[in-house]
C-alpha atoms as a PDB file:
ATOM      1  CA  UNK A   1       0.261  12.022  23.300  1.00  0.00           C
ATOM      2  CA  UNK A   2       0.518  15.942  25.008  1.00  0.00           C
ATOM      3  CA  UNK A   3       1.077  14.927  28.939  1.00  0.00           C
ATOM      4  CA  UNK A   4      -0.989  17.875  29.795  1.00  0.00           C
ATOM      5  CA  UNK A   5      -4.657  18.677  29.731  1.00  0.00           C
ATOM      6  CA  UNK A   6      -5.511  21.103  27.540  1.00  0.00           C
ATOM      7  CA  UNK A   7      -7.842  22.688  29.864  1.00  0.00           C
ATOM      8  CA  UNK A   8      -5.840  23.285  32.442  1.00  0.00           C
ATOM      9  CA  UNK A   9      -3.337  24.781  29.881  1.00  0.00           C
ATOM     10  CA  UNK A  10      -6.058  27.376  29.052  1.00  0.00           C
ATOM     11  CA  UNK A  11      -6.534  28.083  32.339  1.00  0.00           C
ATOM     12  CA  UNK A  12      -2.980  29.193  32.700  1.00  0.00           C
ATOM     13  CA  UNK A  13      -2.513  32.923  33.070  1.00  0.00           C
ATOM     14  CA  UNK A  14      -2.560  34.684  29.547  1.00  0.00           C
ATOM     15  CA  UNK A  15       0.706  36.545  28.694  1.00  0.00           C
ATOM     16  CA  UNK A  16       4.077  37.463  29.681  1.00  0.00           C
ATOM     17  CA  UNK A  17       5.743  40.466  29.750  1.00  0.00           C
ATOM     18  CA  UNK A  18       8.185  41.169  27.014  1.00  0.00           C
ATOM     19  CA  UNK A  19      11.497  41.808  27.904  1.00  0.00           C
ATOM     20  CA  UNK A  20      12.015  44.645  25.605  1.00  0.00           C
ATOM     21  CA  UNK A  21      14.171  42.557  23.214  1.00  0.00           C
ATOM     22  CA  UNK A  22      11.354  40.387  21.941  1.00  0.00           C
ATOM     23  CA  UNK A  23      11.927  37.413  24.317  1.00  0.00           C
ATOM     24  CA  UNK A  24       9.004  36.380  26.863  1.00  0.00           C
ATOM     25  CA  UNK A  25       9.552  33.647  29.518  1.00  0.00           C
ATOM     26  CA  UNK A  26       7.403  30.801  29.305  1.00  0.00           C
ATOM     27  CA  UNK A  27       4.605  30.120  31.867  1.00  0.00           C
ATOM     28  CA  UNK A  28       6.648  27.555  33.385  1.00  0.00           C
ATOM     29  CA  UNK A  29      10.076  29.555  33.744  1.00  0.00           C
ATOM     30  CA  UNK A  30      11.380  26.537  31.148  1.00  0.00           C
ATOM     31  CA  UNK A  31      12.013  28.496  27.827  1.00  0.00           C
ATOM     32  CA  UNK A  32      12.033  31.531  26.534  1.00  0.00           C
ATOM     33  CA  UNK A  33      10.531  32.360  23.119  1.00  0.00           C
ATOM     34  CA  UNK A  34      11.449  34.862  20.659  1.00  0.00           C
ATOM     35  CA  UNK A  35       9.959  35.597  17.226  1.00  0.00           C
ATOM     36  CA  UNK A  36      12.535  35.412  14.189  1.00  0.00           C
ATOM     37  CA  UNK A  37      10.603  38.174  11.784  1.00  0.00           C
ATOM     38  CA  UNK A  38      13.545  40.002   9.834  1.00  0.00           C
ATOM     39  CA  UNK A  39      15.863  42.894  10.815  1.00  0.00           C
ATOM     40  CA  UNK A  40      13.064  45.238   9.910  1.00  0.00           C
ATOM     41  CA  UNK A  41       9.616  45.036  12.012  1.00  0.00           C
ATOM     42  CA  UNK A  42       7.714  47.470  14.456  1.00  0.00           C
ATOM     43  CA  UNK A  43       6.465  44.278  15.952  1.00  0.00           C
ATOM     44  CA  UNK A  44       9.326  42.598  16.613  1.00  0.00           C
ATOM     45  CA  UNK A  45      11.671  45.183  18.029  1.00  0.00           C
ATOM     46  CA  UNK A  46       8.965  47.045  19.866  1.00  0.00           C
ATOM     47  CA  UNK A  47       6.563  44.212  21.492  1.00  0.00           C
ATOM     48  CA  UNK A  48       8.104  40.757  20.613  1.00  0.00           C
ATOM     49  CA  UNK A  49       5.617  38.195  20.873  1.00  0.00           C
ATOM     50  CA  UNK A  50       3.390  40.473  22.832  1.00  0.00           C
ATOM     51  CA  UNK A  51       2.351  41.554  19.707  1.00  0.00           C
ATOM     52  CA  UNK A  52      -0.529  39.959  17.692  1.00  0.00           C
ATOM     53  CA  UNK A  53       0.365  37.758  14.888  1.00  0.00           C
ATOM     54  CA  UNK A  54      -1.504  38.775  11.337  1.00  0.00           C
ATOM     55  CA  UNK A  55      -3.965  36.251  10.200  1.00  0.00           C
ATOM     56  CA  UNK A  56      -3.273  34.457   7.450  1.00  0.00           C
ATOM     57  CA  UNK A  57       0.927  34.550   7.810  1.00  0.00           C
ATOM     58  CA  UNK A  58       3.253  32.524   9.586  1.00  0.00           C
ATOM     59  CA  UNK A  59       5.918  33.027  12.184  1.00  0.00           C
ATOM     60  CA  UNK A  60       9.131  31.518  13.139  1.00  0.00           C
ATOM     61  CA  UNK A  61       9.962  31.504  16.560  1.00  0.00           C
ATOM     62  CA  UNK A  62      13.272  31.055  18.160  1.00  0.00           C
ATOM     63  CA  UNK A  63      13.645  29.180  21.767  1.00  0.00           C
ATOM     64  CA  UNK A  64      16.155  29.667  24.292  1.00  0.00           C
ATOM     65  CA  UNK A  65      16.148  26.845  27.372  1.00  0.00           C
ATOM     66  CA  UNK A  66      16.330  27.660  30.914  1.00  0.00           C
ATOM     67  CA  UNK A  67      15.880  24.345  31.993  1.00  0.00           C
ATOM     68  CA  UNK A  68      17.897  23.209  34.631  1.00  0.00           C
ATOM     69  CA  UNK A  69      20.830  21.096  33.704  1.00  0.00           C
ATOM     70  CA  UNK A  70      19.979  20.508  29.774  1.00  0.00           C
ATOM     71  CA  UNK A  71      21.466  22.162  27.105  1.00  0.00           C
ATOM     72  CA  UNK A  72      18.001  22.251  25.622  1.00  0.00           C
ATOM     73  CA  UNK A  73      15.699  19.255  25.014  1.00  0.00           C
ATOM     74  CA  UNK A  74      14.630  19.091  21.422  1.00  0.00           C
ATOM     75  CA  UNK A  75      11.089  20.226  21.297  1.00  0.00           C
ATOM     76  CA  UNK A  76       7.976  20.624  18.623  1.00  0.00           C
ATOM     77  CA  UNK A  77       5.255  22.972  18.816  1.00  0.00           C
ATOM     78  CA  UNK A  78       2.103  22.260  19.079  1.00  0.00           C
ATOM     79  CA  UNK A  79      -1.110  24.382  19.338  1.00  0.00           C
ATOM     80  CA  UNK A  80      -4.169  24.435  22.243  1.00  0.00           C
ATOM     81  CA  UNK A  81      -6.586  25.937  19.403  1.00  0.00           C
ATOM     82  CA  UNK A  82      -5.695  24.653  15.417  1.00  0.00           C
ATOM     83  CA  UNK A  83      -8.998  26.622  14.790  1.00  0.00           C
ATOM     84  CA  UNK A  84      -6.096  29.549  15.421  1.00  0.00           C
ATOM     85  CA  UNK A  85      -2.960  28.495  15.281  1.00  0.00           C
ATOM     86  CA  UNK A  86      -1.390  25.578  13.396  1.00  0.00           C
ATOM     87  CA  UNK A  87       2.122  24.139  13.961  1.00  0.00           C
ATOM     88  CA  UNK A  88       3.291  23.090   9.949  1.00  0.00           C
ATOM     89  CA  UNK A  89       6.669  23.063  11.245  1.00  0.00           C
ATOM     90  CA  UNK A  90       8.644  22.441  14.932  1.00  0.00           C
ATOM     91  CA  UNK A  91       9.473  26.261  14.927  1.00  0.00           C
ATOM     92  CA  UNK A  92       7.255  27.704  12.715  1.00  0.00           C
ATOM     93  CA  UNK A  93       3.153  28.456  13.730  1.00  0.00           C
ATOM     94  CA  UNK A  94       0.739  29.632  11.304  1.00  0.00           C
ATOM     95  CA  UNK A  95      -1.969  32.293  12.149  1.00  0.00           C
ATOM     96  CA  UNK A  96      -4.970  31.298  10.340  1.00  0.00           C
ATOM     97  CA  UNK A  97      -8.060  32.592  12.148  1.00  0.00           C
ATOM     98  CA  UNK A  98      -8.406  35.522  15.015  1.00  0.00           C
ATOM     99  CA  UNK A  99      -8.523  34.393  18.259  1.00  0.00           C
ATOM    100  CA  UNK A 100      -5.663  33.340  20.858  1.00  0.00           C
ATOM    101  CA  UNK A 101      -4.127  29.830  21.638  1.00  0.00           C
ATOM    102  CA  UNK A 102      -1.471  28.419  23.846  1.00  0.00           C
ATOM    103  CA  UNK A 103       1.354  27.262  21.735  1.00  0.00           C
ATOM    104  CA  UNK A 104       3.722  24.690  23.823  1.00  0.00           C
ATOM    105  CA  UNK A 105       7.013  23.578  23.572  1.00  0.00           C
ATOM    106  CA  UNK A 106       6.789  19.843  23.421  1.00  0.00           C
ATOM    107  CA  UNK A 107       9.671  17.522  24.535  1.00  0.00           C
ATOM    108  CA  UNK A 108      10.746  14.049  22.832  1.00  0.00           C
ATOM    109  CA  UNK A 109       8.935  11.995  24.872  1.00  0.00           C
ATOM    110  CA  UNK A 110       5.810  14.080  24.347  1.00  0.00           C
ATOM    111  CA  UNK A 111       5.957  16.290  27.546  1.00  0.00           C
ATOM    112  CA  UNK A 112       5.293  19.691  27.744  1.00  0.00           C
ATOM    113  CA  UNK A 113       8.029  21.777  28.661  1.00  0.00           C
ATOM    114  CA  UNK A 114       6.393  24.910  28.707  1.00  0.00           C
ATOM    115  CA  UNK A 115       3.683  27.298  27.085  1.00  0.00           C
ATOM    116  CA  UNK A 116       3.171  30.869  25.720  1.00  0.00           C
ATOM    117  CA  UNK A 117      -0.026  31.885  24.570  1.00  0.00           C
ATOM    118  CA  UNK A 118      -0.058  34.298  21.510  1.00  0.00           C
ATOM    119  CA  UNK A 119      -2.578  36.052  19.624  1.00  0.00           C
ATOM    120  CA  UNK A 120      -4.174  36.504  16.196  1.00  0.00           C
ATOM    121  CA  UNK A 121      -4.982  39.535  14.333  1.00  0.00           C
ATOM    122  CA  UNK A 122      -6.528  40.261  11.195  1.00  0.00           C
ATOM    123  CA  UNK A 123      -4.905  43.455   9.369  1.00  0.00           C
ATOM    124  CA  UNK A 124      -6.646  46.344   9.125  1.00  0.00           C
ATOM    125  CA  UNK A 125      -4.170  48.023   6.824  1.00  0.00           C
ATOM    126  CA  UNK A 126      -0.680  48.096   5.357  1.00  0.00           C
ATOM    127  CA  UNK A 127       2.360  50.505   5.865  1.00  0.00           C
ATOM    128  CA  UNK A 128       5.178  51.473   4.077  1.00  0.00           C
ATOM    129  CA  UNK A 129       8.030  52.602   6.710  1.00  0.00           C
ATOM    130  CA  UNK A 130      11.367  53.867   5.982  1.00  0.00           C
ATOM    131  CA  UNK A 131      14.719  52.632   7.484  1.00  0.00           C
ATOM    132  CA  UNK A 132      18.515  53.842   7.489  1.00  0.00           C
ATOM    133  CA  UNK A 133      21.092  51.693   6.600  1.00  0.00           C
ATOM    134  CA  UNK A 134      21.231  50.517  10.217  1.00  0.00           C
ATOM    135  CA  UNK A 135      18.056  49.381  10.496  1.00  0.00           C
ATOM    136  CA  UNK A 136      17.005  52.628  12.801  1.00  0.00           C
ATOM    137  CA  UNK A 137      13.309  53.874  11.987  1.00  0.00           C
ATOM    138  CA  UNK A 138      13.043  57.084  10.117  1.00  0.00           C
ATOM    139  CA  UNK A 139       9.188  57.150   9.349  1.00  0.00           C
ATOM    140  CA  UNK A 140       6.121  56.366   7.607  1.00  0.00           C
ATOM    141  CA  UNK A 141       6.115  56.988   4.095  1.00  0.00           C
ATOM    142  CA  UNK A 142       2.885  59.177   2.831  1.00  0.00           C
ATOM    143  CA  UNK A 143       1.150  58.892   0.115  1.00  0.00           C
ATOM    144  CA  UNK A 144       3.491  60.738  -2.123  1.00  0.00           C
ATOM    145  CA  UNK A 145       6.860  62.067  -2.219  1.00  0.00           C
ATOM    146  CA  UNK A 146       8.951  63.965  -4.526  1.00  0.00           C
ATOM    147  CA  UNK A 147      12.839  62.336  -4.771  1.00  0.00           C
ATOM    148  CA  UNK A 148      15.567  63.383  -7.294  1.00  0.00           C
ATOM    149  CA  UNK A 149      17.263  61.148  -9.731  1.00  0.00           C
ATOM    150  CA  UNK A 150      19.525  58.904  -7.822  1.00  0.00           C
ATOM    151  CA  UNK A 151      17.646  58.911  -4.716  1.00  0.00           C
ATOM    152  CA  UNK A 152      17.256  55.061  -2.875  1.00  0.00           C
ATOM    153  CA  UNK A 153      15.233  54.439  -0.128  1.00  0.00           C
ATOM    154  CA  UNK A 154      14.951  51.749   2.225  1.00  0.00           C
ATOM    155  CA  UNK A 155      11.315  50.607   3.316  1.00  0.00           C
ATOM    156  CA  UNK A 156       9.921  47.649   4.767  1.00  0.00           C
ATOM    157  CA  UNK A 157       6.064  47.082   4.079  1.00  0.00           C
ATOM    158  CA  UNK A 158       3.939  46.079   7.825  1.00  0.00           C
ATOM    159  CA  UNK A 159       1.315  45.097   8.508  1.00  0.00           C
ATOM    160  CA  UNK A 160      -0.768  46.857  11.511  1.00  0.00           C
ATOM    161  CA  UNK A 161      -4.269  46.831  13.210  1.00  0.00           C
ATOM    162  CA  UNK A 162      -5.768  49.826  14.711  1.00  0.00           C
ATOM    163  CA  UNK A 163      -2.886  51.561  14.805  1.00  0.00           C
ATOM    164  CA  UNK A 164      -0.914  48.364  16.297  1.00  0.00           C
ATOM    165  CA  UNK A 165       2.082  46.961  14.226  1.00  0.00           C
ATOM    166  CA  UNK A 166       1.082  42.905  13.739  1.00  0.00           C
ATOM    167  CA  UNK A 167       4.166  40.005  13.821  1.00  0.00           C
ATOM    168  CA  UNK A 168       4.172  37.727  10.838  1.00  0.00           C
ATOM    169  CA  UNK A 169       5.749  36.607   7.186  1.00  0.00           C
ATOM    170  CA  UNK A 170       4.104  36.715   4.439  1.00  0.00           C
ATOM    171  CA  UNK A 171       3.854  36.491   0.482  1.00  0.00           C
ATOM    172  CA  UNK A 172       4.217  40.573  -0.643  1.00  0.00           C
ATOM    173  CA  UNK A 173       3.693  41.171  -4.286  1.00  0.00           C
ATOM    174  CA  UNK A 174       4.787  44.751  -5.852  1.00  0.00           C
ATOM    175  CA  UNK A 175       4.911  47.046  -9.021  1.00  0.00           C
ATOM    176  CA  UNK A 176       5.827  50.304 -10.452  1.00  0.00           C
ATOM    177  CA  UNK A 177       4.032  51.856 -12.682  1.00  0.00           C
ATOM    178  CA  UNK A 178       6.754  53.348 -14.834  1.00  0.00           C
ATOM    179  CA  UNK A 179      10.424  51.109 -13.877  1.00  0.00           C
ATOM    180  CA  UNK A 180      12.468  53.272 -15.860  1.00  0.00           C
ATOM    181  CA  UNK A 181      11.121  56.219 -13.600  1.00  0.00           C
ATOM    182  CA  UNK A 182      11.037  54.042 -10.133  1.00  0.00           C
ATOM    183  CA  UNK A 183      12.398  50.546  -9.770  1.00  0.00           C
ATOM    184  CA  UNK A 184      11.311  48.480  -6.752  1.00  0.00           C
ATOM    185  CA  UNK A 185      14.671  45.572  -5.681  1.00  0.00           C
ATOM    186  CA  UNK A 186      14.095  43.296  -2.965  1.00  0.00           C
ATOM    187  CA  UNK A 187      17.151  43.716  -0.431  1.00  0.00           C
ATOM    188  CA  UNK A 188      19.602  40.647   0.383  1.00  0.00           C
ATOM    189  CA  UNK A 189      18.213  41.092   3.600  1.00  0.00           C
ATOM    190  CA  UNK A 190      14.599  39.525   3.853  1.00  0.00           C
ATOM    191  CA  UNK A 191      11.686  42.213   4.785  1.00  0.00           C
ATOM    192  CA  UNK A 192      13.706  45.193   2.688  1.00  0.00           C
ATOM    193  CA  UNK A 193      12.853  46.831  -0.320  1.00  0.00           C
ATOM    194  CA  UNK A 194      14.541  49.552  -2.027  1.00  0.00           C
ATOM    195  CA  UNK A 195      13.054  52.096  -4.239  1.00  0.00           C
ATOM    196  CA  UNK A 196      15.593  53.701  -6.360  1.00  0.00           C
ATOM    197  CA  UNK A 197      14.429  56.806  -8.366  1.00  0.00           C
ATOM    198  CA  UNK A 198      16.482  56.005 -11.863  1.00  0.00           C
ATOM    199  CA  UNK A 199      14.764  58.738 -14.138  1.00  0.00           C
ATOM    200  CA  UNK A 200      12.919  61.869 -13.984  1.00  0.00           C
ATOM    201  CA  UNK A 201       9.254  61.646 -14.483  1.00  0.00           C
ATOM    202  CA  UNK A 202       5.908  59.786 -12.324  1.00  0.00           C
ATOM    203  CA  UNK A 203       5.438  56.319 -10.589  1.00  0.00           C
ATOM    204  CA  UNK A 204       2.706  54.979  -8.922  1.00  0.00           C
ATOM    205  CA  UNK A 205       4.589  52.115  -6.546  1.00  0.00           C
ATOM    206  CA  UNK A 206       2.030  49.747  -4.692  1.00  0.00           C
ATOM    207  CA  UNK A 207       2.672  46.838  -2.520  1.00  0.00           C
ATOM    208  CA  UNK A 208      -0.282  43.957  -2.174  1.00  0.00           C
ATOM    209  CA  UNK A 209      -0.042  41.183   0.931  1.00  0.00           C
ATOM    210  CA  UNK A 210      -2.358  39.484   3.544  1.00  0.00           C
ATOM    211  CA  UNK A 211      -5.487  41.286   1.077  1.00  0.00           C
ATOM    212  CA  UNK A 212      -4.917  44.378   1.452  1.00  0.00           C
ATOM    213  CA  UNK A 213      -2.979  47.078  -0.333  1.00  0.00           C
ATOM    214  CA  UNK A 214      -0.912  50.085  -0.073  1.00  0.00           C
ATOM    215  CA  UNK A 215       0.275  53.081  -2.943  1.00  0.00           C
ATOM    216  CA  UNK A 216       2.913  55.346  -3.084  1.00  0.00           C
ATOM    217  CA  UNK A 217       2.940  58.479  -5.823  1.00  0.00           C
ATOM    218  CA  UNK A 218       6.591  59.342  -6.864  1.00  0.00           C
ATOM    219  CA  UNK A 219       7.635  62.375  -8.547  1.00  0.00           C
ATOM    220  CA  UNK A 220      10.848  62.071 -10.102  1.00  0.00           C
ATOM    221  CA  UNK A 221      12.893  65.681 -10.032  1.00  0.00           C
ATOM    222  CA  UNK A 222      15.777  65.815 -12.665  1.00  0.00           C
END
């Protein structure tokens, strides 16, 4: 049993500020919570978990301790709202309806150590950006480009609401139209794609997740 009321939980001031890095400090002062979602995400390295999560993926999140003494108690997550947020896993929440919960950071004998409260989104639209090698922004791709044979670029496809990148994994399904012209190949690195321009010609590449779906025309120059 959760030795806390859940009222009182939602009565708790709403969120934290960020620290820039992703991290935000519990209510309590206890932990502090970061999401793990890939080298590659407006929403991570910009706002952290003061971003909205995108309904229907999941999110791993990463806990450091600040609690006096303790090395770090070992702690599940569990959610104020399952209507929102589920907990399938003890890092790991699931954003299944829009809304906002508390999530807490349960201890072994069933205490709660601490809260954040996080938010659900549903996406409005997908985005193809582009990355350099270091994982520094370079843009948004448009709707078509023209590359020369031999050209690879490095995207990452994000999800975003109103203009507002969204946290979250999900399942991202992909195609060319013509491979020998454009070839998609999923990165070692989770979250990156590259598109390599093999061949001279046209390709249609599109990129389908979370419902929604995004094109890219690519002209092939010799």
């Amino acid at each position: 049993m959760i030795r806390l009321a859940l009222s009182s939980i939602l009565m708790t001031a709403a969120c934290g500020a960020g620290d820039g890095l992703g991290g935000r400090p519990g209510e309590f002062g206890q932990v502090e919570a970061a999401p793990e979602c890939g080298a590659l995400s407006q929403a991570c390295i910009g706002q952290g978990l003061d971003a909205p999560i995108a309904k229907g993926s999941t999110l791993d999140i990463a806990v450091e301790y600040k609690v006096a003494g303790s090395s770090g108690p070992p702690t599940l997550l569990a959610s104020a709202n399952q209507a929102v947020i589920t907990t399938p896993g003890p890092t790991q929440i699931s954003a299944i309806a829009e809304g906002m919960s508390a999530v807490m950071f349960v201890g072994p004998a069933g205490e709660v150590i601490d809260l954040i409260h996080v938010f659900v989104q549903k996406s409005s639209e997908l985005r193809i950006n582009r990355y350099d090698e270091a994982g520094d922004l370079l843009g948004r791709v448009q709707s078509s480009s023209q590359l020369i044979v031999g050209d690879e670029i490095l995207v990452a496809v994000e999800p975003f609401a109103g203009g507002q990148p969204l946290l979250g994994n999900f399942d991202l399904t992909y195609a060319s139209t013509a491979a020998p012209v454009v070839t998609i190949v999923p990165d070692p690195v989770g979250g990156w794609y590259r598109v390599i321009a093999r061949s001279a010609g046209m390709a249609n590449v599109s990129f389908t997740a979370l419902g929604l779906d995004v094109s890219w025309q690519i002209e092939v120059l010799p």
